[in-house]
N, C-alpha and C. Protein backbone atom coordinates (compact mmCIF):
# COMPACT_ATOMS: atom_id res chain seq x y z
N UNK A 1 73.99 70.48 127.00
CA UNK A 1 74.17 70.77 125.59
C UNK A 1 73.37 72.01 125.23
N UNK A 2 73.96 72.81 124.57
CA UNK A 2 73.08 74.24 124.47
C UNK A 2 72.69 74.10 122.49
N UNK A 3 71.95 74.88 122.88
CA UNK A 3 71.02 74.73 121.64
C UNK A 3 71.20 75.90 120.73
N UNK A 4 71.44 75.54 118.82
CA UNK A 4 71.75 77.02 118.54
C UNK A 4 70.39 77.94 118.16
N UNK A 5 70.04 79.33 117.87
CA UNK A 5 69.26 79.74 118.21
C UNK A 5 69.53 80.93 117.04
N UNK A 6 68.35 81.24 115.89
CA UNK A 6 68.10 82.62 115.80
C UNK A 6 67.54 83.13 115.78
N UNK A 7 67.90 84.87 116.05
CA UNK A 7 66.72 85.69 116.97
C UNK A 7 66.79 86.78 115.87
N UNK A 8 65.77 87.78 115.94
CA UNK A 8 65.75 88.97 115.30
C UNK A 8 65.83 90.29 116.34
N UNK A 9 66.80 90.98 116.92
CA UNK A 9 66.28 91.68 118.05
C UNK A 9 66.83 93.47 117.64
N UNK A 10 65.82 94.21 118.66
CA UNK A 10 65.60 95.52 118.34
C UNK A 10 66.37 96.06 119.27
N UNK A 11 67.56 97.01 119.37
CA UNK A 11 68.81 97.53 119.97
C UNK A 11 68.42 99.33 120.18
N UNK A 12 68.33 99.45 121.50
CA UNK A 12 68.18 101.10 121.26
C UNK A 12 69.29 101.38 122.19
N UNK A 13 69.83 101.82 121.44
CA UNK A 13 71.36 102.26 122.07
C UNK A 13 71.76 104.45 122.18
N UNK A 14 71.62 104.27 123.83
CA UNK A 14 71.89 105.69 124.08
C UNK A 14 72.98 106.37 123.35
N UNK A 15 72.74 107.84 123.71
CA UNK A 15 73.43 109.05 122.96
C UNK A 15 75.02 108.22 123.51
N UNK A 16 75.00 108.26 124.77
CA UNK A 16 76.64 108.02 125.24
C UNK A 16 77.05 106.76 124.82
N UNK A 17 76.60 106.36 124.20
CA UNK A 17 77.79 105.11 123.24
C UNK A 17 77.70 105.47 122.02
N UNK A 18 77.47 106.29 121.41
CA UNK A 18 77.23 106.86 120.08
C UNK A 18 78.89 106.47 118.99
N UNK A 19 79.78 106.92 119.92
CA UNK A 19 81.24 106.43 119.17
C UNK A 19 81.50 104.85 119.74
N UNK A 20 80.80 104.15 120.32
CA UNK A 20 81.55 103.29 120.82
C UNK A 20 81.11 101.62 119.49
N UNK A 21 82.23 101.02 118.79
CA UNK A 21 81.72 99.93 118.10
C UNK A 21 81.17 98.68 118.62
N UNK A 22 79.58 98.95 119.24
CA UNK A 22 78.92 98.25 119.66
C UNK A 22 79.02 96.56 118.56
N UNK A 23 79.00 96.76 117.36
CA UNK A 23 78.66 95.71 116.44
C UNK A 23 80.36 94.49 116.45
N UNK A 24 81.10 95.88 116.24
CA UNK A 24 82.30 95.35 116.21
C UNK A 24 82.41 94.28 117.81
N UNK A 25 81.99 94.79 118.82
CA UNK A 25 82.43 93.72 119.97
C UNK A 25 81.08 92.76 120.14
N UNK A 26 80.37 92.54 119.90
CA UNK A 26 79.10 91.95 119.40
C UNK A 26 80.30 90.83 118.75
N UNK A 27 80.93 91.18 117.66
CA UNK A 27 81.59 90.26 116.67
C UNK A 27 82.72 89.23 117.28
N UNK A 28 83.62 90.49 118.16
CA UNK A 28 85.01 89.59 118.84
C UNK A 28 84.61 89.23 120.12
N UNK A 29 83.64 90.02 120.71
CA UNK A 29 83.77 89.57 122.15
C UNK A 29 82.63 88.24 122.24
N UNK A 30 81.93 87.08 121.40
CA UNK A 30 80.70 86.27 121.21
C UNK A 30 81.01 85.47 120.22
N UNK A 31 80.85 84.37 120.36
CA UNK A 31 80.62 83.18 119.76
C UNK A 31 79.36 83.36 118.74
N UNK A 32 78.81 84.17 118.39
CA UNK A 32 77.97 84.36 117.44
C UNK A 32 78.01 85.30 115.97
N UNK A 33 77.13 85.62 115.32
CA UNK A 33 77.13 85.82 114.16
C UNK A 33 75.72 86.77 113.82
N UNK A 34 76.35 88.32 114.17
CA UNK A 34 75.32 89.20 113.71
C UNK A 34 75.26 89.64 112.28
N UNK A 35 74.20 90.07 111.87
CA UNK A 35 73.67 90.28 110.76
C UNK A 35 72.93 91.71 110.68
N UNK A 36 73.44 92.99 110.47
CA UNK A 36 72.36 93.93 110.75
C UNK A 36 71.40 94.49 109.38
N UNK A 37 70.19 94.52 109.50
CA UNK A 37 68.90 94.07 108.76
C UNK A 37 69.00 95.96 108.79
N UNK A 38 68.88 96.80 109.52
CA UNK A 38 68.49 98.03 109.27
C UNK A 38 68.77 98.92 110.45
N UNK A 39 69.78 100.11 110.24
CA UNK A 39 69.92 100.67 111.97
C UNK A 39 70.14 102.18 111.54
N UNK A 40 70.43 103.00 112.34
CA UNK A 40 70.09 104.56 112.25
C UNK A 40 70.50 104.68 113.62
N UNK A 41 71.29 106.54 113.46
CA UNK A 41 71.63 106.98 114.62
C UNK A 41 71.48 108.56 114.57
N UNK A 42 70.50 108.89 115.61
CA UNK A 42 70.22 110.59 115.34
C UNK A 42 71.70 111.10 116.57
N UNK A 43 71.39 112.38 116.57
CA UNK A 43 72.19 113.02 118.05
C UNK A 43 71.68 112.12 119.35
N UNK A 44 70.47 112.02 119.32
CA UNK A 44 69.79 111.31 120.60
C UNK A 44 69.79 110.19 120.69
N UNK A 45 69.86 109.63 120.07
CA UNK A 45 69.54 107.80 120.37
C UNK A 45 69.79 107.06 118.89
N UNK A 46 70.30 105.92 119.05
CA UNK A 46 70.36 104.93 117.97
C UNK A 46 69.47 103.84 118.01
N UNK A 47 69.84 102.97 116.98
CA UNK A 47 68.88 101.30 117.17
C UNK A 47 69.27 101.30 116.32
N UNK A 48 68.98 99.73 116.24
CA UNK A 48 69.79 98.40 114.98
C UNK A 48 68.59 97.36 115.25
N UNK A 49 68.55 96.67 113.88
CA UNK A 49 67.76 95.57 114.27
C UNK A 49 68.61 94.52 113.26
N UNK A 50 68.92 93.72 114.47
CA UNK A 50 70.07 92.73 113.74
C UNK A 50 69.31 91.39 113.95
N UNK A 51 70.59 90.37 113.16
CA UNK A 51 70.01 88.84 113.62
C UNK A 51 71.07 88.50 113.60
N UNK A 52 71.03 87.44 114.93
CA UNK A 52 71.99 87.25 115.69
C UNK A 52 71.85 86.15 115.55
N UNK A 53 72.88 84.51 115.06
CA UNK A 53 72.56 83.32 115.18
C UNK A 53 74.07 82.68 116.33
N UNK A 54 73.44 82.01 117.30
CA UNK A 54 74.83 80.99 117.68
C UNK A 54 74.16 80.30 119.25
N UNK A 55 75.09 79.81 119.84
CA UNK A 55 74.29 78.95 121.17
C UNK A 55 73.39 79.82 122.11
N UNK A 56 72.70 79.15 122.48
CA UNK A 56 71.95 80.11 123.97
C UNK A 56 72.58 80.41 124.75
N UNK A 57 74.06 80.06 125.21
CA UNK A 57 74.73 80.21 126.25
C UNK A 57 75.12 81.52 125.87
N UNK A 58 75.80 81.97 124.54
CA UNK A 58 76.53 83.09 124.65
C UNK A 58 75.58 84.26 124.20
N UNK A 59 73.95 83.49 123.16
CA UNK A 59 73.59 84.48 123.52
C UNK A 59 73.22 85.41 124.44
N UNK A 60 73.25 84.40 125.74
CA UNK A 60 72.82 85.38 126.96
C UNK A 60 73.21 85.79 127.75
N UNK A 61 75.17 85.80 127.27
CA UNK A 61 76.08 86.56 127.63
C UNK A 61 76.28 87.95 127.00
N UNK A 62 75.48 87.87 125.36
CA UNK A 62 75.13 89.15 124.65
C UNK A 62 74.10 90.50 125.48
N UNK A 63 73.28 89.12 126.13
CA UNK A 63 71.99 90.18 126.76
C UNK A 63 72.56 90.59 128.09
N UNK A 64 73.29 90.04 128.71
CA UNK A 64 73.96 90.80 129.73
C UNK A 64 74.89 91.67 129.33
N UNK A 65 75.83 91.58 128.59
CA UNK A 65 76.41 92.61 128.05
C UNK A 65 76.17 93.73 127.88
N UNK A 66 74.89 93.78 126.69
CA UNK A 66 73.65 94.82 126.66
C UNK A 66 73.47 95.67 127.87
N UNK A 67 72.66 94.90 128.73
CA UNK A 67 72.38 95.38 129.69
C UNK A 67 73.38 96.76 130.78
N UNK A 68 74.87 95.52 130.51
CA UNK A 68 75.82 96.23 131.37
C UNK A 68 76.21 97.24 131.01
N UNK A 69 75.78 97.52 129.76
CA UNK A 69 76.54 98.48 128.41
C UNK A 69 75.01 100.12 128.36
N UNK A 70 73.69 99.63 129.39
CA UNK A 70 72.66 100.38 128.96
C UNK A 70 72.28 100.59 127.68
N UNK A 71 72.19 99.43 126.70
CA UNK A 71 71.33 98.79 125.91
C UNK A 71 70.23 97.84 126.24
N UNK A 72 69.22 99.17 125.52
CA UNK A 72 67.79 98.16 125.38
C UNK A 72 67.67 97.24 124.73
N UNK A 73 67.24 96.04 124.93
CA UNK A 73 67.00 95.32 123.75
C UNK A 73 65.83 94.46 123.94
N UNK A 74 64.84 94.23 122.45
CA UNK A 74 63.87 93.38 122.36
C UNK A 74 64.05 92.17 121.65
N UNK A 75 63.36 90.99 121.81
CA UNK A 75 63.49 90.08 120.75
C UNK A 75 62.33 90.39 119.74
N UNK A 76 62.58 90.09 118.62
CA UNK A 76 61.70 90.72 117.61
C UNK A 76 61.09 89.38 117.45
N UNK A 77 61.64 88.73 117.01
CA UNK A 77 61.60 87.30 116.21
C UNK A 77 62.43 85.92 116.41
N UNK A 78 61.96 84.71 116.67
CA UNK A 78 62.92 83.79 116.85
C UNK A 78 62.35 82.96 115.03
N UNK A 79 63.69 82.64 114.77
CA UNK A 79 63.90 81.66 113.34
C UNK A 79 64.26 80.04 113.99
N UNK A 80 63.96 79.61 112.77
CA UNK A 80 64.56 78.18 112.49
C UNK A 80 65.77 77.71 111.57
């Protein structure tokens, strides 16, 4: 049984995904439910700091994603 979970996490997302709708597949491609709190994108680099609520399973199909995608990401904060 997976447990639901929310997190607050910090996204630094390279120049080369700059056009790509990271949030948008965040949305269709996950069983979860982002929320973005505050984000910015220069020529060089972006970040978002969203909150993300839904099971542990898919969140940590998000963090591989990330990963596969060369997104950094931190957990900022876990909620109740």
């Amino acid at each position: 049984m997976s447990m639901q979970q929310s997190l607050t996490i910090e996204l630094n997302i390279p120049q080369s995904l700059k056009g790509e709708p990271i949030i948008y597949n965040i949305c269709r491609g996950f069983d979860l439910i982002p929320n973005i709190i505050e984000a910015s994108f220069s020529t060089d680099v972006g970040w978002a700091y969203i909150t993300i609520n839904g099971e542990d399973r898919e969140i940590q199909k998000l963090f591989e994603y990330l990963k596969n995608q060369g997104i950094i990401y931190k957990i900022k904060a876990a909620h109740k």
